[in-house]
C-alpha atoms as a PDB file:
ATOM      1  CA  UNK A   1      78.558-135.063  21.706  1.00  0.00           C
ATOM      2  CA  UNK A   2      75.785-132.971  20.799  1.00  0.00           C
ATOM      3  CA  UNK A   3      75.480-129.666  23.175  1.00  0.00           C
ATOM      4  CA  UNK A   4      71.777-128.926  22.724  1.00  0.00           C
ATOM      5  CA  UNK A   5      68.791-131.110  23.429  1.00  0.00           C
ATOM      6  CA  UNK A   6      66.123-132.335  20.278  1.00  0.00           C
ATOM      7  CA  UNK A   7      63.632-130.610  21.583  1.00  0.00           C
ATOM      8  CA  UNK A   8      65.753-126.927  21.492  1.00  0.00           C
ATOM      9  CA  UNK A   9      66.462-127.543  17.758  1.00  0.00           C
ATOM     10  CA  UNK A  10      62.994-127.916  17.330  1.00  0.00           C
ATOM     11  CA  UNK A  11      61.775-124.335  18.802  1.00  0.00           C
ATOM     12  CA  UNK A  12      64.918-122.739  17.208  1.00  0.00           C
ATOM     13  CA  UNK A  13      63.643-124.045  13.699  1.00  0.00           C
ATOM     14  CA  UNK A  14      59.913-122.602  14.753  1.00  0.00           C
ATOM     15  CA  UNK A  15      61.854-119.656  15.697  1.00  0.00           C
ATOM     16  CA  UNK A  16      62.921-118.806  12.736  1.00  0.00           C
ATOM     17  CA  UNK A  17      60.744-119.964  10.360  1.00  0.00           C
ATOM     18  CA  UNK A  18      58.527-117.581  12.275  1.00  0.00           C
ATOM     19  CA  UNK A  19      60.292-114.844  11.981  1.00  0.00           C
ATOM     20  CA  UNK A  20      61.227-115.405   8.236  1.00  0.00           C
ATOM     21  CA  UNK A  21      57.516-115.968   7.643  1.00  0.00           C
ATOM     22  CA  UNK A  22      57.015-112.579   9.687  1.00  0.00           C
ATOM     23  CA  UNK A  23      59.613-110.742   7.374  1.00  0.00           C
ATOM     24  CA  UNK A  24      57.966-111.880   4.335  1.00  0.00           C
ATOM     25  CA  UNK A  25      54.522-111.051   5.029  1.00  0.00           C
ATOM     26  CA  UNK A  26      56.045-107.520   6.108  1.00  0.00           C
ATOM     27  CA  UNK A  27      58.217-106.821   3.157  1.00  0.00           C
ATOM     28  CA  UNK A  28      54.829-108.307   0.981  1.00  0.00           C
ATOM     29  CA  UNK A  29      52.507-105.727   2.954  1.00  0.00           C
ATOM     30  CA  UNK A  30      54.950-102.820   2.668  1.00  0.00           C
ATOM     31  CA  UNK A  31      55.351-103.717  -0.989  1.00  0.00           C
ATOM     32  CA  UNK A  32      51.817-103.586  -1.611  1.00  0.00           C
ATOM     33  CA  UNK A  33      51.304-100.339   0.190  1.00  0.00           C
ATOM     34  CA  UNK A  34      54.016 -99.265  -1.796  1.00  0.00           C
ATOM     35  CA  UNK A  35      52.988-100.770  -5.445  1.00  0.00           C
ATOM     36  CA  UNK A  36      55.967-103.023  -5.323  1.00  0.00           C
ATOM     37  CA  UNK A  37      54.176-105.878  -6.997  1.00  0.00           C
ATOM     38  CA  UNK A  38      51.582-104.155  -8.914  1.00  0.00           C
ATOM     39  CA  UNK A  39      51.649-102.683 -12.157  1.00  0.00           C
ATOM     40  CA  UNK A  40      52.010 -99.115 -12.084  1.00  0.00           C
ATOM     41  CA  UNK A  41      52.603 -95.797 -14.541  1.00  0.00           C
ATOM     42  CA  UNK A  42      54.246 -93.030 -12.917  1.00  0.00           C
ATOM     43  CA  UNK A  43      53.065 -89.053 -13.503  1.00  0.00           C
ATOM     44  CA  UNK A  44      54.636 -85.776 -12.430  1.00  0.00           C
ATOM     45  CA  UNK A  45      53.469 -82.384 -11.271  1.00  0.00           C
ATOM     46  CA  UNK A  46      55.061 -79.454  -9.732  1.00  0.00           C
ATOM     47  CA  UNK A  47      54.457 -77.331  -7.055  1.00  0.00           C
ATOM     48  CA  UNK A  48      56.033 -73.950  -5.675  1.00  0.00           C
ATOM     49  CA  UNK A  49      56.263 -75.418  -2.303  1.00  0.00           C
ATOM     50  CA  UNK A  50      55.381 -78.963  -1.412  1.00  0.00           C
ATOM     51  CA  UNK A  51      54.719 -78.162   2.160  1.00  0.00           C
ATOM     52  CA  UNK A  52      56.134 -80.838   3.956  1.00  0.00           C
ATOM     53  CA  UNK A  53      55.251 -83.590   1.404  1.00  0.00           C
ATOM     54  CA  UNK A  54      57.276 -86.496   1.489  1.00  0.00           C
ATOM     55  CA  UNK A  55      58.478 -89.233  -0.597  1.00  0.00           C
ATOM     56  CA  UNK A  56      56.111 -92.591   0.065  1.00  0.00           C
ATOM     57  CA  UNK A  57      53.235 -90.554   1.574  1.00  0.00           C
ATOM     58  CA  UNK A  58      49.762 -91.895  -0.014  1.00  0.00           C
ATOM     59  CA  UNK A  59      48.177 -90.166  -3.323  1.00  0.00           C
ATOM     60  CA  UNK A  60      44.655 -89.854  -3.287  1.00  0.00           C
ATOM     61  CA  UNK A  61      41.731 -90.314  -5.793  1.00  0.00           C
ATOM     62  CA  UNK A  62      38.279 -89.968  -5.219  1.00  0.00           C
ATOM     63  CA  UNK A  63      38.755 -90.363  -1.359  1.00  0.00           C
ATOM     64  CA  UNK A  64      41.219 -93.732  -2.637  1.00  0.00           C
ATOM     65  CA  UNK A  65      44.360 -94.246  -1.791  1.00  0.00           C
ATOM     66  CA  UNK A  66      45.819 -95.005  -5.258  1.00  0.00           C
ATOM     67  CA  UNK A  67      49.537 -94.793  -5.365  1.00  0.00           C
ATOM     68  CA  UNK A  68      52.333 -93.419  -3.702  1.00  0.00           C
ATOM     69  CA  UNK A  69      55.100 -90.563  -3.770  1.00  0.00           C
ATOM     70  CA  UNK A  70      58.108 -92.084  -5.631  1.00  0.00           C
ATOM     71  CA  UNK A  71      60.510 -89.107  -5.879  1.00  0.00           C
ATOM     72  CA  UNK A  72      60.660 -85.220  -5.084  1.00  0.00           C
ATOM     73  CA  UNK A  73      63.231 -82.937  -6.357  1.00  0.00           C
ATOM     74  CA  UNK A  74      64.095 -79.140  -6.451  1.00  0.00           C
ATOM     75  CA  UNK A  75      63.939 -77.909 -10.553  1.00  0.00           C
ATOM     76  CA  UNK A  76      65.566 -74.617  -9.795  1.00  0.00           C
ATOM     77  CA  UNK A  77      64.237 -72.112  -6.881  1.00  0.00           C
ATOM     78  CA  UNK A  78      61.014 -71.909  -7.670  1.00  0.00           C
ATOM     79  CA  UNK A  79      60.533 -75.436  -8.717  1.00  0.00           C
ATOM     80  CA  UNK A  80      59.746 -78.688  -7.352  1.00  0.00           C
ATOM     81  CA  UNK A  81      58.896 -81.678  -9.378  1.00  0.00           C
ATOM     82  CA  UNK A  82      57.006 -84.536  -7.877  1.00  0.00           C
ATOM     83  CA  UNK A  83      56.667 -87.924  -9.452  1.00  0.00           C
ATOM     84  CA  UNK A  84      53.929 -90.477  -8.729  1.00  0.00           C
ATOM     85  CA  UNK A  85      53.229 -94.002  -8.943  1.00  0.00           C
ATOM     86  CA  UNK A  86      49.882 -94.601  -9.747  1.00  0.00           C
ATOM     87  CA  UNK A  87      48.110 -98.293 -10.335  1.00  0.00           C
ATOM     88  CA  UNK A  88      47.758 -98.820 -13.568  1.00  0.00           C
ATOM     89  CA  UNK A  89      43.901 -99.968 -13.364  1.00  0.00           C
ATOM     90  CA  UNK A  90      43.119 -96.670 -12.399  1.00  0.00           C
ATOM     91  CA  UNK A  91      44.423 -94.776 -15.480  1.00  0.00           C
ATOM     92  CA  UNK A  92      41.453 -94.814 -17.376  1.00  0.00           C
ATOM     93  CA  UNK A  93      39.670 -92.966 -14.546  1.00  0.00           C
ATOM     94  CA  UNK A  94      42.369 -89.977 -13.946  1.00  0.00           C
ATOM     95  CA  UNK A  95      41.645 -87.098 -16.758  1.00  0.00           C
ATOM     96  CA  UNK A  96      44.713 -84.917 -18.405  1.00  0.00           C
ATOM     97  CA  UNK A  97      42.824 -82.218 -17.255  1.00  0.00           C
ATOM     98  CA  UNK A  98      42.863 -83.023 -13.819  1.00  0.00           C
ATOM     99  CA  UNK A  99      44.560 -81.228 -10.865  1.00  0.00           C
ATOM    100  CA  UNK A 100      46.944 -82.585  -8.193  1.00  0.00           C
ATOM    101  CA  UNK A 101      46.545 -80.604  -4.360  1.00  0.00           C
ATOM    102  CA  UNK A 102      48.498 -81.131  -1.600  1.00  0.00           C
ATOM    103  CA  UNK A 103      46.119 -82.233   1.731  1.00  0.00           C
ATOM    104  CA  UNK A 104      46.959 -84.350   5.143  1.00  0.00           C
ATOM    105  CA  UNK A 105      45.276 -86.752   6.845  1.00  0.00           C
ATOM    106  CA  UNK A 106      43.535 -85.316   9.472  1.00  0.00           C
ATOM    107  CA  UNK A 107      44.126 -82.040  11.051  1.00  0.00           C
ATOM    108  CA  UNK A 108      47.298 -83.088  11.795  1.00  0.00           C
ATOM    109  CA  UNK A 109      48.652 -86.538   9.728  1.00  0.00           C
ATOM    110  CA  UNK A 110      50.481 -86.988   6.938  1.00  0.00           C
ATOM    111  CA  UNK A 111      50.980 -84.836   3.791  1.00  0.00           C
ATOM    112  CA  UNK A 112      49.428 -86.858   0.687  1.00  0.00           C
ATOM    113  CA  UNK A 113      48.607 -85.968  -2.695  1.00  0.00           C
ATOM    114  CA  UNK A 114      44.715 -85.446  -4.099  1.00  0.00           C
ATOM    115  CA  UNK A 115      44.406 -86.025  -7.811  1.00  0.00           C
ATOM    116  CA  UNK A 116      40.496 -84.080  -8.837  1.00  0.00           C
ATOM    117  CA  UNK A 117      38.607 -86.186 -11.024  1.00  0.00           C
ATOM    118  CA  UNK A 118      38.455 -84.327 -14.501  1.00  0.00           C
ATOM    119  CA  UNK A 119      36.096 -83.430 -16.844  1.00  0.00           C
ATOM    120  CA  UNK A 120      34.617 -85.867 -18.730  1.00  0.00           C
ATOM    121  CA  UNK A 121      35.243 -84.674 -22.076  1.00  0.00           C
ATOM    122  CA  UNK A 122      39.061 -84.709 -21.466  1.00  0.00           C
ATOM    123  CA  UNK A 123      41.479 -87.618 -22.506  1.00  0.00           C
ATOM    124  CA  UNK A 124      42.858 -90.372 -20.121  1.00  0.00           C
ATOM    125  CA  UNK A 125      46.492 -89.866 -18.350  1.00  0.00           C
ATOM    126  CA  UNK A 126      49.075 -91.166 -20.274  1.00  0.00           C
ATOM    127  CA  UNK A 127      52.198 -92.736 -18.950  1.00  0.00           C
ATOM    128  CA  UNK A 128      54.728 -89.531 -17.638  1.00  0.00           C
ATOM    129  CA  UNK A 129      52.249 -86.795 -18.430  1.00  0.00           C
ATOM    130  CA  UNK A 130      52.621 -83.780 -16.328  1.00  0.00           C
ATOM    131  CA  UNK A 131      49.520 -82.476 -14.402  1.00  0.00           C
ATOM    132  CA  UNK A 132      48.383 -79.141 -13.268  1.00  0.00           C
ATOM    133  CA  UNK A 133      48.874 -78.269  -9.528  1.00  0.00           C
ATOM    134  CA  UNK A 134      47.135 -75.725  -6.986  1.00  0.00           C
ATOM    135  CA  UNK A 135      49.373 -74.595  -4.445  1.00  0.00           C
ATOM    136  CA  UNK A 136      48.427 -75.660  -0.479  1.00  0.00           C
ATOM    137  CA  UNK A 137      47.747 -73.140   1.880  1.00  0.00           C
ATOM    138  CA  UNK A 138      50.269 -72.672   4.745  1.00  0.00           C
ATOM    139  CA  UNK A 139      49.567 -73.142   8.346  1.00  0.00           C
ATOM    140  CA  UNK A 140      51.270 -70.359   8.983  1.00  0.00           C
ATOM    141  CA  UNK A 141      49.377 -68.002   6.609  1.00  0.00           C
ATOM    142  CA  UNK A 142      45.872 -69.521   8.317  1.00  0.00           C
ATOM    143  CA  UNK A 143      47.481 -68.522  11.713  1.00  0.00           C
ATOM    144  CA  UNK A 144      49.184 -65.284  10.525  1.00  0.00           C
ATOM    145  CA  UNK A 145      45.445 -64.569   8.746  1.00  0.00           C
ATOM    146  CA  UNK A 146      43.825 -65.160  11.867  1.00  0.00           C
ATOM    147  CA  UNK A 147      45.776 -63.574  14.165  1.00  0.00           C
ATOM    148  CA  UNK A 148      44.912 -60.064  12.425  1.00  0.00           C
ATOM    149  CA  UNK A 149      41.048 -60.851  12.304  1.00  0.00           C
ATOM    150  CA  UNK A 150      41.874 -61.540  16.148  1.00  0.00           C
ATOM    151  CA  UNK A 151      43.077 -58.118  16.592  1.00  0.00           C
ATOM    152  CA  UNK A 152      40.452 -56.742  14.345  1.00  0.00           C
ATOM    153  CA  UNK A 153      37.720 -58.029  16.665  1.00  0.00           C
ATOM    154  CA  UNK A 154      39.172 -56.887  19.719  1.00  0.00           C
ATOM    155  CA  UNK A 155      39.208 -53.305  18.233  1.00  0.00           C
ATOM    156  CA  UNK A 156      35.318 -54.023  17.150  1.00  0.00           C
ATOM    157  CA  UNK A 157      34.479 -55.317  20.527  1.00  0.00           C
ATOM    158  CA  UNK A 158      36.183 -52.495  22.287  1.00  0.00           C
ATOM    159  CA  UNK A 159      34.125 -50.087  19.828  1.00  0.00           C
ATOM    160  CA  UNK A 160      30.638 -51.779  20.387  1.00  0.00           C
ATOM    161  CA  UNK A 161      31.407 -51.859  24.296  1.00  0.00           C
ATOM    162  CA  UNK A 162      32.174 -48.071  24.328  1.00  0.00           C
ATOM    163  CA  UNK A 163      29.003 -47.664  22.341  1.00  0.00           C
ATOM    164  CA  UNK A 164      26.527 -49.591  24.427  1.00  0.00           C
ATOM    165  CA  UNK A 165      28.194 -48.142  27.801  1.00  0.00           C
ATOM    166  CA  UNK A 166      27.403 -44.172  25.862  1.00  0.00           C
ATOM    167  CA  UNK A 167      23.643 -45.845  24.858  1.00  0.00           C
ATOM    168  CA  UNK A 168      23.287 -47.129  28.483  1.00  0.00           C
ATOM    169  CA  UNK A 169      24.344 -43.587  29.696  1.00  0.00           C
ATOM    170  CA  UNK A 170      21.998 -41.745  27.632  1.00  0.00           C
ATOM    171  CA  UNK A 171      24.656 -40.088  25.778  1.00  0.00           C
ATOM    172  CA  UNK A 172      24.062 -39.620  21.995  1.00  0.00           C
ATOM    173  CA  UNK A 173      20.987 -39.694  19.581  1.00  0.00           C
ATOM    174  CA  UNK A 174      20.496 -43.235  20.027  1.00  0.00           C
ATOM    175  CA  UNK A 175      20.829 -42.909  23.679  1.00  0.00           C
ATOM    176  CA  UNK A 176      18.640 -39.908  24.022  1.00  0.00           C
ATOM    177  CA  UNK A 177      15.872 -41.648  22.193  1.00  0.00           C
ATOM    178  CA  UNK A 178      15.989 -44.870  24.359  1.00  0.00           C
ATOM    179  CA  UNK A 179      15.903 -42.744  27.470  1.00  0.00           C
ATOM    180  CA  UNK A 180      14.144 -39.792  26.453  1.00  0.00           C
ATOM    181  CA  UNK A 181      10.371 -40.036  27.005  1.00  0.00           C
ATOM    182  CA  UNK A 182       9.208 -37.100  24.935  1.00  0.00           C
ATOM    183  CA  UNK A 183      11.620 -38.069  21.928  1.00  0.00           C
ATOM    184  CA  UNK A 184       9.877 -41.489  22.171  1.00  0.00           C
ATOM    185  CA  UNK A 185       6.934 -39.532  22.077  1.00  0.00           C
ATOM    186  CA  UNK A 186       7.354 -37.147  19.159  1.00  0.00           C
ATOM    187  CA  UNK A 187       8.645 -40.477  17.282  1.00  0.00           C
ATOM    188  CA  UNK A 188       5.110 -42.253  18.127  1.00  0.00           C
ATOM    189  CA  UNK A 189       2.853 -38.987  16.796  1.00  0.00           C
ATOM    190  CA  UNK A 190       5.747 -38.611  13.557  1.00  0.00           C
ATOM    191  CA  UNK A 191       4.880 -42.777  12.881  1.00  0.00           C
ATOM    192  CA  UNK A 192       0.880 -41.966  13.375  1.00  0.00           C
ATOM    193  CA  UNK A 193       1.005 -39.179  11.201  1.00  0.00           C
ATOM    194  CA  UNK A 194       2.574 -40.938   8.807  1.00  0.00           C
ATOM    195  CA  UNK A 195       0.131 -43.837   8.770  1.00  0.00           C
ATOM    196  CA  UNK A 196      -2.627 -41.306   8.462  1.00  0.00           C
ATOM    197  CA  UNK A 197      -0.709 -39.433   5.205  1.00  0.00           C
ATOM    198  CA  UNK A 198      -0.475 -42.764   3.858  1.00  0.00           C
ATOM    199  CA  UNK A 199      -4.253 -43.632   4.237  1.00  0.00           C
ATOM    200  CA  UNK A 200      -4.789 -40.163   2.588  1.00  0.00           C
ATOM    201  CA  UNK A 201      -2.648 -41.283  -0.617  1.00  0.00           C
ATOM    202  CA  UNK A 202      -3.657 -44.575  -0.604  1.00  0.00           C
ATOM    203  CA  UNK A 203      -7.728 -42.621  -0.987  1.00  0.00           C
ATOM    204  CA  UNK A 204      -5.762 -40.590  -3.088  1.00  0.00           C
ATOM    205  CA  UNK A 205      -4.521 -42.839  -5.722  1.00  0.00           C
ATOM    206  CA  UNK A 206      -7.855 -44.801  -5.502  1.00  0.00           C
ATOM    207  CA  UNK A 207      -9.261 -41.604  -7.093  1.00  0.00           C
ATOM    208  CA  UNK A 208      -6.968 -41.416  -9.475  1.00  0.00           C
ATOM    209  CA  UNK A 209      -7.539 -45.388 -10.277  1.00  0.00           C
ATOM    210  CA  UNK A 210     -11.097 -44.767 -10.967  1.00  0.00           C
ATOM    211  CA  UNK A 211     -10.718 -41.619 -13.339  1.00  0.00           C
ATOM    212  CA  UNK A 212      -8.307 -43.723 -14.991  1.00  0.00           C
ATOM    213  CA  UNK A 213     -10.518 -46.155 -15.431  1.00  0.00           C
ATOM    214  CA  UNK A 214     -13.306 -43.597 -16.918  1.00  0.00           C
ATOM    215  CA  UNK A 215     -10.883 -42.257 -19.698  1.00  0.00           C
ATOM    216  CA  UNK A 216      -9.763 -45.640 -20.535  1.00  0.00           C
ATOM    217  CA  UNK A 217     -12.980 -46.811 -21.204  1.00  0.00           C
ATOM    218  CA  UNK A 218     -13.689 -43.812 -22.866  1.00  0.00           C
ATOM    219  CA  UNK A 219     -10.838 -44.151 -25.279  1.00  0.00           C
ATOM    220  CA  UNK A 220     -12.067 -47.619 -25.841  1.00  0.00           C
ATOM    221  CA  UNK A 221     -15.436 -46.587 -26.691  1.00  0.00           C
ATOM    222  CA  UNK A 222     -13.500 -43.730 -28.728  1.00  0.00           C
ATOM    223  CA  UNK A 223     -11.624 -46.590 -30.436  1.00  0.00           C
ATOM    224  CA  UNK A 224     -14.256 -48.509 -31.314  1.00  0.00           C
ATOM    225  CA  UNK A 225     -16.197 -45.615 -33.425  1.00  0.00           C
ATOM    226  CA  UNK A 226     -13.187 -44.965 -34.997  1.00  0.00           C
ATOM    227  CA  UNK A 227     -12.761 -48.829 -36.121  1.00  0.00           C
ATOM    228  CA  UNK A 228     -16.074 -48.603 -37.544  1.00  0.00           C
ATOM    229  CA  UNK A 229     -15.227 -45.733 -39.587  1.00  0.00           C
ATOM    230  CA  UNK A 230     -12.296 -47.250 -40.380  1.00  0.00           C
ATOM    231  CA  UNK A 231     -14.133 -49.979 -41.500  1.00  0.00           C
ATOM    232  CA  UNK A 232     -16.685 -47.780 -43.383  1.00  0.00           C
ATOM    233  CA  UNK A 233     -13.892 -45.796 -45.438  1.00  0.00           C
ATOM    234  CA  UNK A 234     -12.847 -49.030 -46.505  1.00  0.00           C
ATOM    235  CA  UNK A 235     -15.718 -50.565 -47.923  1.00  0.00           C
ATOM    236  CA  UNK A 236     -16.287 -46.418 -49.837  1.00  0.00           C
ATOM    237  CA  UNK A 237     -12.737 -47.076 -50.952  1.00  0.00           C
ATOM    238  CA  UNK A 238     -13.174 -50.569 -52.099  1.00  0.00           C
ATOM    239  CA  UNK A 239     -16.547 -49.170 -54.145  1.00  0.00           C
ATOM    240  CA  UNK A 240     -14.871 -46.612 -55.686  1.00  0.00           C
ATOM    241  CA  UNK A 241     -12.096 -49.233 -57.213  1.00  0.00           C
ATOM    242  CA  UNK A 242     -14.607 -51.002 -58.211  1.00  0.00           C
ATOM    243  CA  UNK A 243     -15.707 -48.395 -60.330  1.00  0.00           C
ATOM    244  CA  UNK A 244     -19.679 -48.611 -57.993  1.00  0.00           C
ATOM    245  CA  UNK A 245     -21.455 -45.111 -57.457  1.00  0.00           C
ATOM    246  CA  UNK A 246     -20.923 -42.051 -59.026  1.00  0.00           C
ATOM    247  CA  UNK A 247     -17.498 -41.226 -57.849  1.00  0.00           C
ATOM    248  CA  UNK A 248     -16.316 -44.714 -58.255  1.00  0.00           C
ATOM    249  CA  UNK A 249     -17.991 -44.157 -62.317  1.00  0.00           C
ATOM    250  CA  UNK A 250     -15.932 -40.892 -62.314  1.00  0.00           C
ATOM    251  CA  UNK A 251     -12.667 -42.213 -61.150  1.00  0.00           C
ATOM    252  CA  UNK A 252     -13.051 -45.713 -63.031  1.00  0.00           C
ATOM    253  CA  UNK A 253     -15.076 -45.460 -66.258  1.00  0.00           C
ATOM    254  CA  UNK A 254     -12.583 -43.247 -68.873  1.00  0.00           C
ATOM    255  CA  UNK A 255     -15.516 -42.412 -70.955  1.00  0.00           C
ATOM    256  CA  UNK A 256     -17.509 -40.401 -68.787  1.00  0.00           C
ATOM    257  CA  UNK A 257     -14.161 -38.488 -67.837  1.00  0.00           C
ATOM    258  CA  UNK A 258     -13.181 -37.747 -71.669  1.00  0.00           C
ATOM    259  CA  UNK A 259     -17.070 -36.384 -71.967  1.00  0.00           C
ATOM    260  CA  UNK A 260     -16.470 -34.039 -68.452  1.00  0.00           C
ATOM    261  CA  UNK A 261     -13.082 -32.803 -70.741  1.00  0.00           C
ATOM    262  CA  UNK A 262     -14.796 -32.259 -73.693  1.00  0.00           C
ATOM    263  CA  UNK A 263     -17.728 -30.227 -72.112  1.00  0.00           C
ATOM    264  CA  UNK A 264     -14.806 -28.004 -70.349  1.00  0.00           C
ATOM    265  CA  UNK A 265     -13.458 -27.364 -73.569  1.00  0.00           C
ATOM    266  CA  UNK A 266     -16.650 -26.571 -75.005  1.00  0.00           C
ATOM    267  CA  UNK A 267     -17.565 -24.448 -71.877  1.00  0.00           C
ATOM    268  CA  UNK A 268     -13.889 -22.476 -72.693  1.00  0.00           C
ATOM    269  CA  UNK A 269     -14.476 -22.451 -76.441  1.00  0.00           C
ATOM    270  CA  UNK A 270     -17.713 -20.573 -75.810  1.00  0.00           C
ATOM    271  CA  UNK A 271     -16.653 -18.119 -72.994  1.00  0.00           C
ATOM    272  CA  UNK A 272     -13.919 -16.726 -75.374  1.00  0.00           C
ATOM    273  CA  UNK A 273     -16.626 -16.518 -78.681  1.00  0.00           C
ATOM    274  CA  UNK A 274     -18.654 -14.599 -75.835  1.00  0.00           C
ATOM    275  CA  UNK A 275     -16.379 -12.252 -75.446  1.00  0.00           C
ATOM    276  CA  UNK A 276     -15.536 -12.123 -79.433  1.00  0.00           C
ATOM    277  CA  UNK A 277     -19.554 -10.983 -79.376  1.00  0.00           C
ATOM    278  CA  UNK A 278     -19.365  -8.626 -76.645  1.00  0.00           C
ATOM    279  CA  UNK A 279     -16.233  -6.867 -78.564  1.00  0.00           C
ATOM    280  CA  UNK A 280     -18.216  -6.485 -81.879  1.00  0.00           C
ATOM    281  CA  UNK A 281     -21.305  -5.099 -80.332  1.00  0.00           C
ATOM    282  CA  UNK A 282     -19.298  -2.044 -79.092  1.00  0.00           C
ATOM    283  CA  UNK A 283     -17.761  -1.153 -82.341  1.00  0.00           C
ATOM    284  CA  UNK A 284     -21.578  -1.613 -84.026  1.00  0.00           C
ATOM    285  CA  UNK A 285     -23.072   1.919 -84.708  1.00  0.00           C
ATOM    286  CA  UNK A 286     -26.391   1.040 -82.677  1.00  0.00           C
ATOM    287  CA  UNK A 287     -25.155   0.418 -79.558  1.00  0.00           C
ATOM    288  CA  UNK A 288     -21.352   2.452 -79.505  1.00  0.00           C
ATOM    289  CA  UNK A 289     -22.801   5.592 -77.871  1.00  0.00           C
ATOM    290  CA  UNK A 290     -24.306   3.920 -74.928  1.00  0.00           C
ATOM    291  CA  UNK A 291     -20.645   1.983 -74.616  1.00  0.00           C
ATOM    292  CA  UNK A 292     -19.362   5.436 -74.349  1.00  0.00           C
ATOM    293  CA  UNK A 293     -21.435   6.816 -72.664  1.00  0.00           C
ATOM    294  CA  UNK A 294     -21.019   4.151 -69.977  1.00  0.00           C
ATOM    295  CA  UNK A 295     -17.013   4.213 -70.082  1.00  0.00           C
ATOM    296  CA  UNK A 296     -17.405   8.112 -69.344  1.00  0.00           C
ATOM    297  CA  UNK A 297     -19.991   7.012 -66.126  1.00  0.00           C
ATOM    298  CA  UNK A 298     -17.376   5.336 -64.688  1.00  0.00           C
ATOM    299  CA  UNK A 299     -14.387   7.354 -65.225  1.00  0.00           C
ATOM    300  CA  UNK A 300     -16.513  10.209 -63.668  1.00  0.00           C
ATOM    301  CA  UNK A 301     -17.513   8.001 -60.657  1.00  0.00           C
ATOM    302  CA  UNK A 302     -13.632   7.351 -60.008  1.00  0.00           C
ATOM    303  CA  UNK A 303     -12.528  10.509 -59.768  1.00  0.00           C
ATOM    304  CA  UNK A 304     -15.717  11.670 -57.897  1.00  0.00           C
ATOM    305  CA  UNK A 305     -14.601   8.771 -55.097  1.00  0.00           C
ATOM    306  CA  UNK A 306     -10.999  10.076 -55.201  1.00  0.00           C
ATOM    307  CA  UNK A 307     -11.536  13.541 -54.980  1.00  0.00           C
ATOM    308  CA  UNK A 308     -14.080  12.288 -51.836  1.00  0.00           C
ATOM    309  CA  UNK A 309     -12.353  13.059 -48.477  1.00  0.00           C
ATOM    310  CA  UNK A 310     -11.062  10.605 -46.087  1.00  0.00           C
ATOM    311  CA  UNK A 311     -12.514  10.960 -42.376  1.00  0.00           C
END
């Protein structure tokens, strides 16, 4: 005798067909999150401290979510290797000289893995290359960091508020001239004084401008004569190598210089058969006394303008 009704083995059946249909679509969507039925190549990195990463938290690529953590283990004590599943259609876009960080979801989600892009120059990933890794910053550091710049204000603002209340007071330079009248004064007639110095300088320099201005142009005009002579000495210069005028026929034309030679040497030749001449007129009878009588003149007038005293 059957116990149960037709229509009760009918909503059992539904029953669990549903719930086998609801445990396959689960274990498909968890597989999928988890790149159970997609092709996949796994990498490694290594950090110093993982910071609360964990295995099957999300890697990241380009704001992506591209694989997932597969396994984390301790190398030694400084150590700790991390391997990653990655989809395999995203290997050509992951560079071997990219960089894996450790981020969270939100201020306060989830630890998961941020692969940088690369450079573009650098080969594609292959399958189990290591990457390079930056170490995460620690909450606690942030907080520890923060908590001296905390104190350090407070000592600032305690400073600054002592300051103002010895300003307020009058107390101090800065003080004195807020609240001191004739200081305020003195600083008004120092700043007008001041702006008249500067008009002085400014008429000052304008001077100078304008006498600068008169010896520049007179070195101009002063540069402009000399071009010309410049120009002048050239064109005397290129005459005379071309032999034109009479010092360019002196310097150029051999002839005329062998002829200035020879007359030299004639003018030499006859200077010395001068003095040949002069030498036998004073041995010749006629004219030896008044030789003699000459060399005795001017002995005498020596020793008559030696024996002469000095005054």
């Amino acid at each position: 005798m059957e116990t149960h009704s037709q229509k009760f083995k009918v909503r059992l059946g539904l029953f669990i067909a549903g719930g086998l249909a609801i445990f396959i679509l689960a274990v498909f969507i968890i597989g999928k999150q988890k790149n159970l039925f997609n092709p996949v190549i796994k990498l490694t990195t290594t950090f110093h401290n993982v910071s609360g990463l964990q295995v099957g938290n999300n890697i990241r690529f380009s704001g992506i979510t591209i694989g997932t953590v597969d396994q984390i283990s301790i190398i030694n004590a400084t150590t700790v290797k991390v391997d990653m599943l990655i989809r395999k259609e995203i290997q050509k876009f992951i560079k071997a000289d990219s960089e894996v960080a450790i981020g969270s979801e939100g201020l306060i989600g989830d630890r998961l893995l941020i692969i940088s892009q690369g450079s573009s120059e650098s080969p594609v990933v292959k399958e189990k290359q290591q990457l390079t890794s930056s170490e995460p910053v620690e909450t606690d550091a942030i907080i520890a960091s923060l908590q001296v710049t905390s104190g350090s204000v407070e000592i600032i603002t305690a400073q600054l508020a002592e300051t103002m209340l010895k300003i307020n007071s009058g107390r101090g330079t800065l003080g004195r001239v807020i609240h001191d009248s004739l200081i305020a004064q003195d600083i008004i007639a120092s700043v007008s004084n001041f702006r008249e110095s500067s008009e002085r300088l400014n008429w000052t320099m304008d001077s100078a401008s304008q006498k600068v201005f008169d010896i520049m142009t007179s070195l101009e005009v002063t540069t402009a004569n000399a071009e010309v002579i410049s120009q002048q000495l050239e064109e005397i210069v290129t005459k005379i190598n071309k032999g034109q005028g009479a010092i360019g026929s002196l310097v150029q034309d051999t002839v005329i210089a062998q002829d200035i030679g020879l007359t030299i040497e004639n003018l030499k030749n006859s200077s010395k058969g001068l003095d040949e001449n002069m030498e036998a007129l004073k041995e010749n009878f006629l004219l030896r006394r008044y030789f003699k009588n000459k060399a005795k003149a001017e002995v005498k007038a020596r020793e008559d303008d030696e024996n002469t005293p000095r005054q």
